[in-house]
C-alpha atoms as a PDB file:
ATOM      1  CA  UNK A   1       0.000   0.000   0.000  1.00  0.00           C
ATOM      2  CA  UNK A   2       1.864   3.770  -1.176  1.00  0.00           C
ATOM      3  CA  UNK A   3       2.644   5.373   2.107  1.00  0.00           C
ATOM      4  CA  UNK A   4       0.520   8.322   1.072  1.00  0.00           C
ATOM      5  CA  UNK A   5      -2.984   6.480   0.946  1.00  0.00           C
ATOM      6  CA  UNK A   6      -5.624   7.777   3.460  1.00  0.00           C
ATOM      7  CA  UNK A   7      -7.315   5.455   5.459  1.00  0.00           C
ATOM      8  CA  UNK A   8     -10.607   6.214   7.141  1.00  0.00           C
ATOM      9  CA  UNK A   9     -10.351   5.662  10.854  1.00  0.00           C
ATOM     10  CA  UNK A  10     -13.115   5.680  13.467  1.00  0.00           C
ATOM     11  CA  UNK A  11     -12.097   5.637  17.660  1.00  0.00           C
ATOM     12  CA  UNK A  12     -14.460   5.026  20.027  1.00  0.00           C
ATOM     13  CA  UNK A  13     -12.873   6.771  23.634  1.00  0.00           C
ATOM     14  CA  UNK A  14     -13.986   5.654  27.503  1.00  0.00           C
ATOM     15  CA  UNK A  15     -17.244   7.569  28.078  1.00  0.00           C
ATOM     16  CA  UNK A  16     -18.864   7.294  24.701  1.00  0.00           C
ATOM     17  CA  UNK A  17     -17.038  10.114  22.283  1.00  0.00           C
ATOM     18  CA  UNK A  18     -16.039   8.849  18.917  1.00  0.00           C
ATOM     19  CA  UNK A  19     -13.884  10.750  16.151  1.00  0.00           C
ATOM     20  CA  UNK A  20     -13.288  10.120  12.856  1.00  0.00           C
ATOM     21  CA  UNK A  21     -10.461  11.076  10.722  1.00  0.00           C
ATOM     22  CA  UNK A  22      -8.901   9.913   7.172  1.00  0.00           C
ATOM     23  CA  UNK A  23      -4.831   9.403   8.558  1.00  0.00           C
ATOM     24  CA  UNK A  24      -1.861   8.024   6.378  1.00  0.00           C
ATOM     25  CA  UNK A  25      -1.767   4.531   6.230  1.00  0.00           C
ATOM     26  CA  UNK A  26       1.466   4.577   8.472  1.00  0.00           C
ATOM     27  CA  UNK A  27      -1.052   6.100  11.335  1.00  0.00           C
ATOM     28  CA  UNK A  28      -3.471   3.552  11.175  1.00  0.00           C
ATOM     29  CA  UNK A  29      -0.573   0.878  11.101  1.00  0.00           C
ATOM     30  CA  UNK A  30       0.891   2.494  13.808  1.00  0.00           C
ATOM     31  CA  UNK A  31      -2.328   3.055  15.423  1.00  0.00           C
ATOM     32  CA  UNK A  32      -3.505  -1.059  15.966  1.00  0.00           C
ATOM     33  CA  UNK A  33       0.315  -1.912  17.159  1.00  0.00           C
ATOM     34  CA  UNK A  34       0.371   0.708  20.141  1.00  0.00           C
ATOM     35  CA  UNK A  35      -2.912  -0.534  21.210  1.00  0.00           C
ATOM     36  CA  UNK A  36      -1.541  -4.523  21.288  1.00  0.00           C
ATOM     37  CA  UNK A  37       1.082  -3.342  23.144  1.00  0.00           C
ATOM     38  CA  UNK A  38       0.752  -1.849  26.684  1.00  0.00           C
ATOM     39  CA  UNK A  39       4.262   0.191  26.109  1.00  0.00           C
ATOM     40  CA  UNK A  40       3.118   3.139  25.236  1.00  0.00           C
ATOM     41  CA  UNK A  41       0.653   5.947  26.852  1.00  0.00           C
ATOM     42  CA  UNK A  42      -0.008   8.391  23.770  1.00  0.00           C
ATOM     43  CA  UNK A  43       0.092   7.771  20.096  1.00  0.00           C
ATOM     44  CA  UNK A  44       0.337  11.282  17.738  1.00  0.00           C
ATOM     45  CA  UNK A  45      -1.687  10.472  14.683  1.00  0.00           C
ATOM     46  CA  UNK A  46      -0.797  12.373  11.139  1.00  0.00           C
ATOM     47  CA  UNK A  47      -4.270  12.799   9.834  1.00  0.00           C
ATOM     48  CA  UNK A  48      -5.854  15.239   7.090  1.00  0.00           C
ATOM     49  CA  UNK A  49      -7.183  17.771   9.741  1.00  0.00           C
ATOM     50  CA  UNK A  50      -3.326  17.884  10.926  1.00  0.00           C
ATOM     51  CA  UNK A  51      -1.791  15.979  13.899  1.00  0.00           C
ATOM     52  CA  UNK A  52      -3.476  14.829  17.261  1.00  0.00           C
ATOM     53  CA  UNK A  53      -2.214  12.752  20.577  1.00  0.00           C
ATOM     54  CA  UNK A  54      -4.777   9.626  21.297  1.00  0.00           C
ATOM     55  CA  UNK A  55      -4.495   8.739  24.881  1.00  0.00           C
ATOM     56  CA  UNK A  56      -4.350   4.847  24.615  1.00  0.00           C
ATOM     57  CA  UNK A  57      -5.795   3.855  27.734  1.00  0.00           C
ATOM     58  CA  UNK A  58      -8.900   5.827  26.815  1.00  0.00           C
ATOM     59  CA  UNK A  59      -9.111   4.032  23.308  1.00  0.00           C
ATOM     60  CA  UNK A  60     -12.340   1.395  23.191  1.00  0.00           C
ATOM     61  CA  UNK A  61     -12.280   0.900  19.735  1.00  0.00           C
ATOM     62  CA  UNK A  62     -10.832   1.962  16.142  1.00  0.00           C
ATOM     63  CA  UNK A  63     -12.820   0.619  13.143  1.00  0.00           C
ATOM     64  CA  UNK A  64     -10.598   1.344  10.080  1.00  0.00           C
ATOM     65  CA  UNK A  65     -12.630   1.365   6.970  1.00  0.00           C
ATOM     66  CA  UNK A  66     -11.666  -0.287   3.700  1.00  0.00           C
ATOM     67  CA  UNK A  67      -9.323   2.217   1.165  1.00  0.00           C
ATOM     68  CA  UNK A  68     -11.298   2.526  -1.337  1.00  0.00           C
ATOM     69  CA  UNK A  69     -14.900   2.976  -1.123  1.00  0.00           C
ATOM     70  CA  UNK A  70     -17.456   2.174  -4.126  1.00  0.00           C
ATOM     71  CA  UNK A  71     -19.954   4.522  -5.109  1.00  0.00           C
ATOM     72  CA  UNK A  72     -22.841   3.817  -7.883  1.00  0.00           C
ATOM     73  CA  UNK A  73     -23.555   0.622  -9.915  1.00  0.00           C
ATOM     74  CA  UNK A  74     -21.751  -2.057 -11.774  1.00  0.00           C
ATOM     75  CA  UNK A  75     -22.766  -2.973 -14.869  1.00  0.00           C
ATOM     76  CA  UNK A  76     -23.711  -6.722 -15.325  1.00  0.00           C
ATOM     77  CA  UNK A  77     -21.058  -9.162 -16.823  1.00  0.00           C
END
């Protein structure tokens, strides 16, 4: 995957909030490891509204959405 592909993220936080946020693949990558490790406290995610800090602990879920969406019809073969 090109390192400059956006990838549609969604992260559900302790207490019900949820953002959502196209982020370079990298991010998203990044993202899932630093939440199956326990290492780490913050995470600084490069997304398309510029950077932001998720506090890990605080993280219930992330739903990453497939690449490339499909709008419309497809003809019949």
């Amino acid at each position: 995957m090109p390192e400059s592909k956006k990838i549609r993220i969604e992260i559900g936080f302790v207490g019900g909030q949820m953002m959502s946020s196209l982020v370079s693949s990298k991010s998203a990558d990044e993202l899932e490891a630093a939440l199956s490790k326990s290492e780490a406290a913050t995470l600084l995610l490069d997304s398309d509204e510029g950077p932001f800090t998720v506090v890990l602990a605080h993280v219930v879920y992330v739903k990453r959405f497939p690449p490339e969406g499909q709008i419309g019809f497809l003809a019949p073969k």
